[in-house]
PDB file of N, CA and C in Angstrom:
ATOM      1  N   UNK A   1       3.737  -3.648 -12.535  1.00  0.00           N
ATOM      2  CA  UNK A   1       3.106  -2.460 -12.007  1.00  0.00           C
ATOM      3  C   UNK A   1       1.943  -1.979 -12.868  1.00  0.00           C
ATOM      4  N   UNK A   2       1.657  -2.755 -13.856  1.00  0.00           N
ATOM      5  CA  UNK A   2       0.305  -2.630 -14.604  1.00  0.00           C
ATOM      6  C   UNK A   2      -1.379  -2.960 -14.030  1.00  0.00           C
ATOM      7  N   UNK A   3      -2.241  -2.047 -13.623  1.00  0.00           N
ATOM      8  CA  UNK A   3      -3.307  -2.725 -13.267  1.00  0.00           C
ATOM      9  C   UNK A   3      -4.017  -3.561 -14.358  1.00  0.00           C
ATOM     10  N   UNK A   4      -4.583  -4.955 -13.910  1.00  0.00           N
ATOM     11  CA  UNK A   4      -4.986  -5.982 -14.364  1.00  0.00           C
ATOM     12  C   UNK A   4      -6.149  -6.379 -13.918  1.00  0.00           C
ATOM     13  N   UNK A   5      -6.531  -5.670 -13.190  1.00  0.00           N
ATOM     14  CA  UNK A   5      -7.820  -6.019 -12.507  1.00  0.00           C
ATOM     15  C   UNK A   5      -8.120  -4.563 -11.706  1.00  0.00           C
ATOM     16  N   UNK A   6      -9.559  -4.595 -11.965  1.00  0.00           N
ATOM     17  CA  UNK A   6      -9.796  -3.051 -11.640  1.00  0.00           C
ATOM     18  C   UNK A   6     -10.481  -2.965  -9.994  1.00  0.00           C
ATOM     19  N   UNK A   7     -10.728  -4.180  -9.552  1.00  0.00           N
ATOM     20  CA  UNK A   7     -11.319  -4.232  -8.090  1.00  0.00           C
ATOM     21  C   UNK A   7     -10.485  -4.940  -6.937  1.00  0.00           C
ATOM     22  N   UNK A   8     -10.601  -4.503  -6.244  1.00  0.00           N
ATOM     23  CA  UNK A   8      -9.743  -5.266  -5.266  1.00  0.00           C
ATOM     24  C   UNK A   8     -10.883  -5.609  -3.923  1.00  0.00           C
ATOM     25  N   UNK A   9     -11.073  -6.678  -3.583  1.00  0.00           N
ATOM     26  CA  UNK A   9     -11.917  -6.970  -2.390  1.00  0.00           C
ATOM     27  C   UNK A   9     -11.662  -7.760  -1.305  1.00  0.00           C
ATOM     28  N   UNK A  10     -10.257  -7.513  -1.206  1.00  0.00           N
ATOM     29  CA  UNK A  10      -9.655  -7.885   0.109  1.00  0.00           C
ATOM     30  C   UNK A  10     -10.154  -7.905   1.416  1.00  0.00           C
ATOM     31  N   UNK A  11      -9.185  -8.059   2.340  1.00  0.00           N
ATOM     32  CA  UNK A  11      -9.426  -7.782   3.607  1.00  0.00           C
ATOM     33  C   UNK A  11      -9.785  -6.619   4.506  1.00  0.00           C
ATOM     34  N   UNK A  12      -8.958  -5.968   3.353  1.00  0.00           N
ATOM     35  CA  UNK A  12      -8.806  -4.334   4.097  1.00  0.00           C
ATOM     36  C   UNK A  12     -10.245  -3.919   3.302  1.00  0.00           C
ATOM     37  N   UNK A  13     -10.942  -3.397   4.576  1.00  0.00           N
ATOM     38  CA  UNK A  13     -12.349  -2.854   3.792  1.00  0.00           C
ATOM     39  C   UNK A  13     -12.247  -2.081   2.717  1.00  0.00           C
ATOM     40  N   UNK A  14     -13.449  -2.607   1.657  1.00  0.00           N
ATOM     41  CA  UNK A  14     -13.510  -1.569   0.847  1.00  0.00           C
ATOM     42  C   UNK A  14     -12.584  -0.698  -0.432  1.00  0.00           C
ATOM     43  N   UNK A  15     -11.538  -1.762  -0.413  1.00  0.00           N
ATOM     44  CA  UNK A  15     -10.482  -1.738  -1.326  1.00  0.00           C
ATOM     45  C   UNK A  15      -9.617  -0.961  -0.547  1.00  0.00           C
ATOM     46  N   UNK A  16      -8.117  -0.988  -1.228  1.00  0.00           N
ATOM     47  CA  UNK A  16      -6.756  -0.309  -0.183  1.00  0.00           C
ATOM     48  C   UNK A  16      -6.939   1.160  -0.079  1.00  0.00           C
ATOM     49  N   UNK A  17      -6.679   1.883  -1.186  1.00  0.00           N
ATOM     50  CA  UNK A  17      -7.287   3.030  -0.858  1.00  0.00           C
ATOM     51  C   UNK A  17      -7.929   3.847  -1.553  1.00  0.00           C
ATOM     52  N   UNK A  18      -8.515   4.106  -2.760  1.00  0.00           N
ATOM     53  CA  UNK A  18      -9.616   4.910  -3.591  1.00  0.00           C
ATOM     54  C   UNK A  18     -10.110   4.217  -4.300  1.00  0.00           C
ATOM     55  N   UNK A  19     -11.154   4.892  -5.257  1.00  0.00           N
ATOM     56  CA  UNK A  19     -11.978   4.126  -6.566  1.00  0.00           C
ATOM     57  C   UNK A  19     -10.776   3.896  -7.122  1.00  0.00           C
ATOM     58  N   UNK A  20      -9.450   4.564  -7.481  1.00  0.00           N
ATOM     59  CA  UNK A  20      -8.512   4.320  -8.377  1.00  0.00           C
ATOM     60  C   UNK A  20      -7.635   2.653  -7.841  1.00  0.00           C
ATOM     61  N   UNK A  21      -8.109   2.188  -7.156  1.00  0.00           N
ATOM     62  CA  UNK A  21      -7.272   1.008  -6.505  1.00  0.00           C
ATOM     63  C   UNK A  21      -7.375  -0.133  -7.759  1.00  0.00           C
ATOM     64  N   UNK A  22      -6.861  -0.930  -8.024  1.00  0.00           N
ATOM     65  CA  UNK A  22      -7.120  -2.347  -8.700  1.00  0.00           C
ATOM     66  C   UNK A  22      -5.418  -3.401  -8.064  1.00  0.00           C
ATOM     67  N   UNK A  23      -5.766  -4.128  -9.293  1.00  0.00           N
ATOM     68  CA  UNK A  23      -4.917  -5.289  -8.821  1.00  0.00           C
ATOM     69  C   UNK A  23      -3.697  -5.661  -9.509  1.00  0.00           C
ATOM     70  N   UNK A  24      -2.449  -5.533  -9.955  1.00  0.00           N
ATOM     71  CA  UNK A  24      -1.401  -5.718 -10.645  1.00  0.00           C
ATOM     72  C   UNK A  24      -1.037  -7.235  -9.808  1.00  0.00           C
ATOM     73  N   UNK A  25      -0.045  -7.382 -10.804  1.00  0.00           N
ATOM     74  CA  UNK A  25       0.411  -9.235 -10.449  1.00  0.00           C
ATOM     75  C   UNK A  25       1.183  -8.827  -9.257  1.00  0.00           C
ATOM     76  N   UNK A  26       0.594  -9.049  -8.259  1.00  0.00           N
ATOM     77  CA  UNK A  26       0.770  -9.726  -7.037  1.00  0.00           C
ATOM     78  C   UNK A  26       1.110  -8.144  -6.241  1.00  0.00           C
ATOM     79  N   UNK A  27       0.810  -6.747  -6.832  1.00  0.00           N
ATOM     80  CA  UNK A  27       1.154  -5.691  -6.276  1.00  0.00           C
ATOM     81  C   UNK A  27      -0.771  -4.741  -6.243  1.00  0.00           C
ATOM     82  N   UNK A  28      -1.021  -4.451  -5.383  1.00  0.00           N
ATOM     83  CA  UNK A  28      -2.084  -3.656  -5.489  1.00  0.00           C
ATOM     84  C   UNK A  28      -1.456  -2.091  -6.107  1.00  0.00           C
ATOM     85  N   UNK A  29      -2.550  -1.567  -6.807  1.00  0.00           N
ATOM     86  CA  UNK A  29      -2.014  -0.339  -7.445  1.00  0.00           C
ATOM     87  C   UNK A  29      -2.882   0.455  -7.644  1.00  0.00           C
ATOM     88  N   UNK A  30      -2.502   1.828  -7.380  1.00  0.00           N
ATOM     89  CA  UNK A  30      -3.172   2.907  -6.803  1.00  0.00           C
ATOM     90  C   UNK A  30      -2.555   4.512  -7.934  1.00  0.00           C
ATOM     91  N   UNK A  31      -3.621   5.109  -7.495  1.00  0.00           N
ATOM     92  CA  UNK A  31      -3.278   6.747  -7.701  1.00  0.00           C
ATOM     93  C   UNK A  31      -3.454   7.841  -6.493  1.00  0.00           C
ATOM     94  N   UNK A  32      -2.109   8.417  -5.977  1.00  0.00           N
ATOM     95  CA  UNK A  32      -2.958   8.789  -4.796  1.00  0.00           C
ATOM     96  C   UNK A  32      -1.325  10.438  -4.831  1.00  0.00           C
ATOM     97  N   UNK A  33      -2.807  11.239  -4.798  1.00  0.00           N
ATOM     98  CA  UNK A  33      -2.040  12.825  -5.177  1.00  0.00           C
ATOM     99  C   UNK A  33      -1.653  12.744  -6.673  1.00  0.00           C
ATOM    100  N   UNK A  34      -1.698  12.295  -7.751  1.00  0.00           N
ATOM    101  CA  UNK A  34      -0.806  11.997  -8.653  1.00  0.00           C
ATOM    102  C   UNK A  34      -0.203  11.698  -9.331  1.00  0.00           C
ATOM    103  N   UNK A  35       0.362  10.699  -8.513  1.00  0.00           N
ATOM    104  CA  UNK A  35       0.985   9.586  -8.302  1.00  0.00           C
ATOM    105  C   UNK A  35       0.456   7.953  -8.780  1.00  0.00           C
ATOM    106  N   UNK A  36       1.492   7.007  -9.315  1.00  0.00           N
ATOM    107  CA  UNK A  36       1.104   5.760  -8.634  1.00  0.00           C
ATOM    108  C   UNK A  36       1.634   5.136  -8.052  1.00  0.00           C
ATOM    109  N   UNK A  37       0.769   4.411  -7.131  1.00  0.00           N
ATOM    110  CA  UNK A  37       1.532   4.131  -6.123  1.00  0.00           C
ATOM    111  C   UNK A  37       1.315   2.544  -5.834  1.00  0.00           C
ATOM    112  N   UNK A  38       1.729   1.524  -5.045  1.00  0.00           N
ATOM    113  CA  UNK A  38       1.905   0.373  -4.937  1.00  0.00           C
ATOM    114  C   UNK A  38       1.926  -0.092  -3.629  1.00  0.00           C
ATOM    115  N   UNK A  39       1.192  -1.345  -3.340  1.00  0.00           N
ATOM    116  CA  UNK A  39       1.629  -1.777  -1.969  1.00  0.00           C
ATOM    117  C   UNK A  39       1.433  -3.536  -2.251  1.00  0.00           C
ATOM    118  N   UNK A  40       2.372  -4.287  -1.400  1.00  0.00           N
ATOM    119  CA  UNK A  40       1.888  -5.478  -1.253  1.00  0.00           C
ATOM    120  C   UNK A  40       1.475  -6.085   0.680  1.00  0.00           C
ATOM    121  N   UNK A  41       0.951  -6.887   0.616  1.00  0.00           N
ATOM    122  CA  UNK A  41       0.850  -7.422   2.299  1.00  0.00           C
ATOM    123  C   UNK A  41       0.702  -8.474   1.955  1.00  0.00           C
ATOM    124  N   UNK A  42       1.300  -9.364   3.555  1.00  0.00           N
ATOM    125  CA  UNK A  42       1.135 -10.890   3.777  1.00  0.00           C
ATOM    126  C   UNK A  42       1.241 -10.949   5.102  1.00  0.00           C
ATOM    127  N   UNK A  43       1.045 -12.165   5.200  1.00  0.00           N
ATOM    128  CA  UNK A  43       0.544 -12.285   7.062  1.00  0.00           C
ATOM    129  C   UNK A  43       0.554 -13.878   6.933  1.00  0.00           C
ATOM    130  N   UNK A  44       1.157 -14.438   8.600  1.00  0.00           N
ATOM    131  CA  UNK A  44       0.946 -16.028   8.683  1.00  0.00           C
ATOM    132  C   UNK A  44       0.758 -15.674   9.910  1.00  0.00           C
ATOM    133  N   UNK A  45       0.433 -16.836  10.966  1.00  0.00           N
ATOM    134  CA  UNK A  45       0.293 -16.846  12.269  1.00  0.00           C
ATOM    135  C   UNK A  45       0.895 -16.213  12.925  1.00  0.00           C
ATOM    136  N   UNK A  46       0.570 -14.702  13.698  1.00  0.00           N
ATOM    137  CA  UNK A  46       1.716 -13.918  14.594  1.00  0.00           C
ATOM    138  C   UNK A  46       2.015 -13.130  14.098  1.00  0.00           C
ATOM    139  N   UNK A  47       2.224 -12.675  12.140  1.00  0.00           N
ATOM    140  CA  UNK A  47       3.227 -11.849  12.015  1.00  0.00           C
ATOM    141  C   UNK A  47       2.543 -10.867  11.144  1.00  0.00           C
ATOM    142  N   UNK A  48       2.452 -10.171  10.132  1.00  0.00           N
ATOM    143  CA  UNK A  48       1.554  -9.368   9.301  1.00  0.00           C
ATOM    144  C   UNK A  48       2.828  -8.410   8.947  1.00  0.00           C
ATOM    145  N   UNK A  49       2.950  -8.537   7.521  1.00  0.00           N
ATOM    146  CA  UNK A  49       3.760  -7.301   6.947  1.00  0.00           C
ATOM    147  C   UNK A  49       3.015  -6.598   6.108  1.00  0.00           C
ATOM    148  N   UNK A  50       3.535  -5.371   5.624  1.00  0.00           N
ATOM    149  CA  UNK A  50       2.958  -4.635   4.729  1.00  0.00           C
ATOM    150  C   UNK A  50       4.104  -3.573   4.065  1.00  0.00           C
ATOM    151  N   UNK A  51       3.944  -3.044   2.275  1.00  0.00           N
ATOM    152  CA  UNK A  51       5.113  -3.023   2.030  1.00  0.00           C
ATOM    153  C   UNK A  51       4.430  -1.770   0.955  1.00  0.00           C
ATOM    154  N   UNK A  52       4.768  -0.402   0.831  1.00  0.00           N
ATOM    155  CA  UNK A  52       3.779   0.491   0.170  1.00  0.00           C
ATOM    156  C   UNK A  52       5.242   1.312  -0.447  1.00  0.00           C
ATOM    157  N   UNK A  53       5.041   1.771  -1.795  1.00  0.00           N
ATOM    158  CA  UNK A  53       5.957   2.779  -1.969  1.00  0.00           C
ATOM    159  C   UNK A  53       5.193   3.469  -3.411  1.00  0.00           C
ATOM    160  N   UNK A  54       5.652   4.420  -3.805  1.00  0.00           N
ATOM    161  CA  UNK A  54       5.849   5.525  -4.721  1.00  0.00           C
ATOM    162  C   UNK A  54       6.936   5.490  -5.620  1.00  0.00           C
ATOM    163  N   UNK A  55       6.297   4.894  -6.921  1.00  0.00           N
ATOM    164  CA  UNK A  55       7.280   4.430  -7.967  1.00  0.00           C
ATOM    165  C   UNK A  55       7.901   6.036  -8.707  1.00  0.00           C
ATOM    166  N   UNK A  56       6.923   6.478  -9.113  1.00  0.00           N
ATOM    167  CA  UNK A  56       7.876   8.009  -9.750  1.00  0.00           C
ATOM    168  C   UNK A  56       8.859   8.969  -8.408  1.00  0.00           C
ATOM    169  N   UNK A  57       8.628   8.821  -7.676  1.00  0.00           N
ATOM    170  CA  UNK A  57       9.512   9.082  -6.730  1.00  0.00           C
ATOM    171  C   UNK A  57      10.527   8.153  -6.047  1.00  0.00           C
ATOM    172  N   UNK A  58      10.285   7.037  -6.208  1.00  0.00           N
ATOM    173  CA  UNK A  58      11.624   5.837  -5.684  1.00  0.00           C
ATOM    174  C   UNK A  58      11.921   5.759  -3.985  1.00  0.00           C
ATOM    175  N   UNK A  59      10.202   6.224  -3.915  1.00  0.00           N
ATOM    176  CA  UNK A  59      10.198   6.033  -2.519  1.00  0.00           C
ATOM    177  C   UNK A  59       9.817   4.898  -1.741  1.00  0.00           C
ATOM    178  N   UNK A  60       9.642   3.831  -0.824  1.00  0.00           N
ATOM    179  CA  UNK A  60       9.161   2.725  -0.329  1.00  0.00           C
ATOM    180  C   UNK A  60       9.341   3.238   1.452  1.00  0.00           C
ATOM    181  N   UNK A  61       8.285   2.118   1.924  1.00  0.00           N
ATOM    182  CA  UNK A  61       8.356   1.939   3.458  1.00  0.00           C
ATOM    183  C   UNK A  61       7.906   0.201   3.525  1.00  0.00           C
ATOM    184  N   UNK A  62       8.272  -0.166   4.201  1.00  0.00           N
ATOM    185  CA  UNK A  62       8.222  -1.461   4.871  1.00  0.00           C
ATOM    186  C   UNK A  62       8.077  -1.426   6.386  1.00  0.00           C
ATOM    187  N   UNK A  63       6.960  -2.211   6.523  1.00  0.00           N
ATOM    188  CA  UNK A  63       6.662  -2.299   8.269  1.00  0.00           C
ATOM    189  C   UNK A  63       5.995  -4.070   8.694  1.00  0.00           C
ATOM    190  N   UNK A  64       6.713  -4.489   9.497  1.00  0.00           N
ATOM    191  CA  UNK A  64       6.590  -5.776   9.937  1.00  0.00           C
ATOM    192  C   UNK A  64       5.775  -5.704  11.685  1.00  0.00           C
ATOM    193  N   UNK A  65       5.167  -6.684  11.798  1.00  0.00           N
ATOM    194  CA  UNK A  65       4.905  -6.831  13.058  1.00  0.00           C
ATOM    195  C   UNK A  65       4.717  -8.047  13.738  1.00  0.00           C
ATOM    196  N   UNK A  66       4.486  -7.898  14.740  1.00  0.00           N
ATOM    197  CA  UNK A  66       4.339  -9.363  15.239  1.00  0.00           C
ATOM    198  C   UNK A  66       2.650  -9.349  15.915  1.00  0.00           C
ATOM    199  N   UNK A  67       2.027  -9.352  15.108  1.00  0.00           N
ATOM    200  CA  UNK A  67       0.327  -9.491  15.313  1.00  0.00           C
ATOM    201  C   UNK A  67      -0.286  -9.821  14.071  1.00  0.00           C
ATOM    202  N   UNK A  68      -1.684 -10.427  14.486  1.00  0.00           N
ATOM    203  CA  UNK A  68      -2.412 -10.931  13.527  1.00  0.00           C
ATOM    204  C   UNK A  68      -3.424 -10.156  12.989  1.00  0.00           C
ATOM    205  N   UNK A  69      -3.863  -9.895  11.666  1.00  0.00           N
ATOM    206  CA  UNK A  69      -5.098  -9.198  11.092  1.00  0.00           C
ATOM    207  C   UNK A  69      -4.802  -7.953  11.290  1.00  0.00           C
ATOM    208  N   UNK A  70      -4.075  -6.849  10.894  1.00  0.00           N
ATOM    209  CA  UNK A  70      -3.688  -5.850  11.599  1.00  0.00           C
ATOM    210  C   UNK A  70      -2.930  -4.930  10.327  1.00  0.00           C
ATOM    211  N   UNK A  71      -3.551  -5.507   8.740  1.00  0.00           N
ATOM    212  CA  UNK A  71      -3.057  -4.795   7.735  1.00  0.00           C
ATOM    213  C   UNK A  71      -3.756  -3.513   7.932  1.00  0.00           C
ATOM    214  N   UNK A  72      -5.076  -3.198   8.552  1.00  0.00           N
ATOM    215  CA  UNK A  72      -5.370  -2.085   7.979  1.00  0.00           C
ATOM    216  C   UNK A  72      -4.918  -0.657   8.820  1.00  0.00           C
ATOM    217  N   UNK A  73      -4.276  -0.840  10.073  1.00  0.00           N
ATOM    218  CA  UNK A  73      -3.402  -0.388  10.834  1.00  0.00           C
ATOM    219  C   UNK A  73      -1.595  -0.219   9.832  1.00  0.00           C
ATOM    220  N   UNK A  74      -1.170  -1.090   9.634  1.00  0.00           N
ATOM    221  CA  UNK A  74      -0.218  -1.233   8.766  1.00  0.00           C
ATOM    222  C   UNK A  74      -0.185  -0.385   7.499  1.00  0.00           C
ATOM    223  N   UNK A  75      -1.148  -0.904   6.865  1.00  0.00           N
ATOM    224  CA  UNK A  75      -1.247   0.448   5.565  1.00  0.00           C
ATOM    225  C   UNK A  75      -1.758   1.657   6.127  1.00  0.00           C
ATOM    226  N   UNK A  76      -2.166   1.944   6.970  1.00  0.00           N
ATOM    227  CA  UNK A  76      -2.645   3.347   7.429  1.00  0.00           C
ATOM    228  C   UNK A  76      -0.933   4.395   7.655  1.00  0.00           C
ATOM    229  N   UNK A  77       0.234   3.682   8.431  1.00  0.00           N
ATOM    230  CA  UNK A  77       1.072   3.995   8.878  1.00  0.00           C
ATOM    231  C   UNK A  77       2.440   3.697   7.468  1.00  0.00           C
ATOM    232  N   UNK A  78       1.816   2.969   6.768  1.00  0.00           N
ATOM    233  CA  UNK A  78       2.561   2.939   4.829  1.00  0.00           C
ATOM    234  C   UNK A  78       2.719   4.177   4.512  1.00  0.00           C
ATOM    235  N   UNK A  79       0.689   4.672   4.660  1.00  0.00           N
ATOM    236  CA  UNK A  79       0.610   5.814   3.775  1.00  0.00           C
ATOM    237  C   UNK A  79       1.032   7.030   4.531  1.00  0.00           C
ATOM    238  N   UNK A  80       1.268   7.036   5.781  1.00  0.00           N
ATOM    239  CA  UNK A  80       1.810   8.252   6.391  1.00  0.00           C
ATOM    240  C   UNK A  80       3.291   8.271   6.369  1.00  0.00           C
ATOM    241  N   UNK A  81       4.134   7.198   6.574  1.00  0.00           N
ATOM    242  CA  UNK A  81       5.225   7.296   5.945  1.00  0.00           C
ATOM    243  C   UNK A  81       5.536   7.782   4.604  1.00  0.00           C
ATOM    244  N   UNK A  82       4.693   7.546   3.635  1.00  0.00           N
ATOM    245  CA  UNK A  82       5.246   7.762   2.506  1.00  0.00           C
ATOM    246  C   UNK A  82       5.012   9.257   2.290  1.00  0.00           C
ATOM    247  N   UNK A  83       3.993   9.833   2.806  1.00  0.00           N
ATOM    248  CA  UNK A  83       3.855  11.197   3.045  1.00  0.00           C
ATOM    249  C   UNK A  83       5.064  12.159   3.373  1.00  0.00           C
ATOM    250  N   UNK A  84       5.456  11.483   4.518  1.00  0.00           N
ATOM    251  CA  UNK A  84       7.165  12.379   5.447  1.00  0.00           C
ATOM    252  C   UNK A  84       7.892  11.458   4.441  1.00  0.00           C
ATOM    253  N   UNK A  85       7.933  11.065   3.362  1.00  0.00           N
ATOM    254  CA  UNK A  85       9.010  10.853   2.379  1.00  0.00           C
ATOM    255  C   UNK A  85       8.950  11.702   1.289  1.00  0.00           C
ATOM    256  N   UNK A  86       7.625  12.875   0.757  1.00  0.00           N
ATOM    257  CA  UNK A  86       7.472  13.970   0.167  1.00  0.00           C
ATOM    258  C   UNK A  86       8.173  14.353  -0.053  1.00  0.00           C
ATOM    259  N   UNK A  87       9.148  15.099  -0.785  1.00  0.00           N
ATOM    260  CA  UNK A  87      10.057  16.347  -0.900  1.00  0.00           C
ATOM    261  C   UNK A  87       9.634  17.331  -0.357  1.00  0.00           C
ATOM    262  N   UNK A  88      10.406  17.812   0.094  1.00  0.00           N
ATOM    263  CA  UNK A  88       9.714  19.836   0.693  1.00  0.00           C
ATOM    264  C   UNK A  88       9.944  20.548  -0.251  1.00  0.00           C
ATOM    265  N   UNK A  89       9.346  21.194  -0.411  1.00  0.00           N
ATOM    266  CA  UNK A  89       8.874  22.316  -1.324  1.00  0.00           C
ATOM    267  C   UNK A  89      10.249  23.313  -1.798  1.00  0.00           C
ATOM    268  N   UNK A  90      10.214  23.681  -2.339  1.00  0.00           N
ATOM    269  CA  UNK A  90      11.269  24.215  -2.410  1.00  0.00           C
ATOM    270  C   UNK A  90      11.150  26.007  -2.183  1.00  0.00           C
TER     271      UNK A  90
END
């Protein structure tokens, strides 16, 4: 969960999601609210997963599909999950 690389120039335009994005071994890694946060994706013919969670909180979402090229839909619906995984306020 260490970044190792400070750019990411993937598929998903423009890096996953802020200037804070880079590259950990085999996990993209992020700061987002705070936080850091993590995601990995893979995809073969037909299928495209994507896998995002929130390490100081011990939160994760996982979402699979059966379509092609379709991470940036996928992480869009990571990061809103992980959102309604927030704590409420107290």
């Amino acid at each position: 969960m260490t970044r190792q690389y400070d750019q990411f120039a993937g598929p998903v335009a423009h890096g996953w999601l802020n200037e804070t994005t880079g590259f950990g071994l085999a996990w993209w890694i992020s700061e987002r609210n705070g936080a850091k946060v993590f995601a990995h994706s893979g995809s073969v013919a037909g299928y495209t997963a994507f896998l995002a969670g929130n390490l100081e909180r011990k939160t994760g979402f996982a979402v699979l599909s059966n379509g092609n090229q379709v991470h940036t839909y996928l992480y869009g619906l990571a990061l809103k999950a992980l959102d309604a995984l927030e704590p409420l306020p107290k």
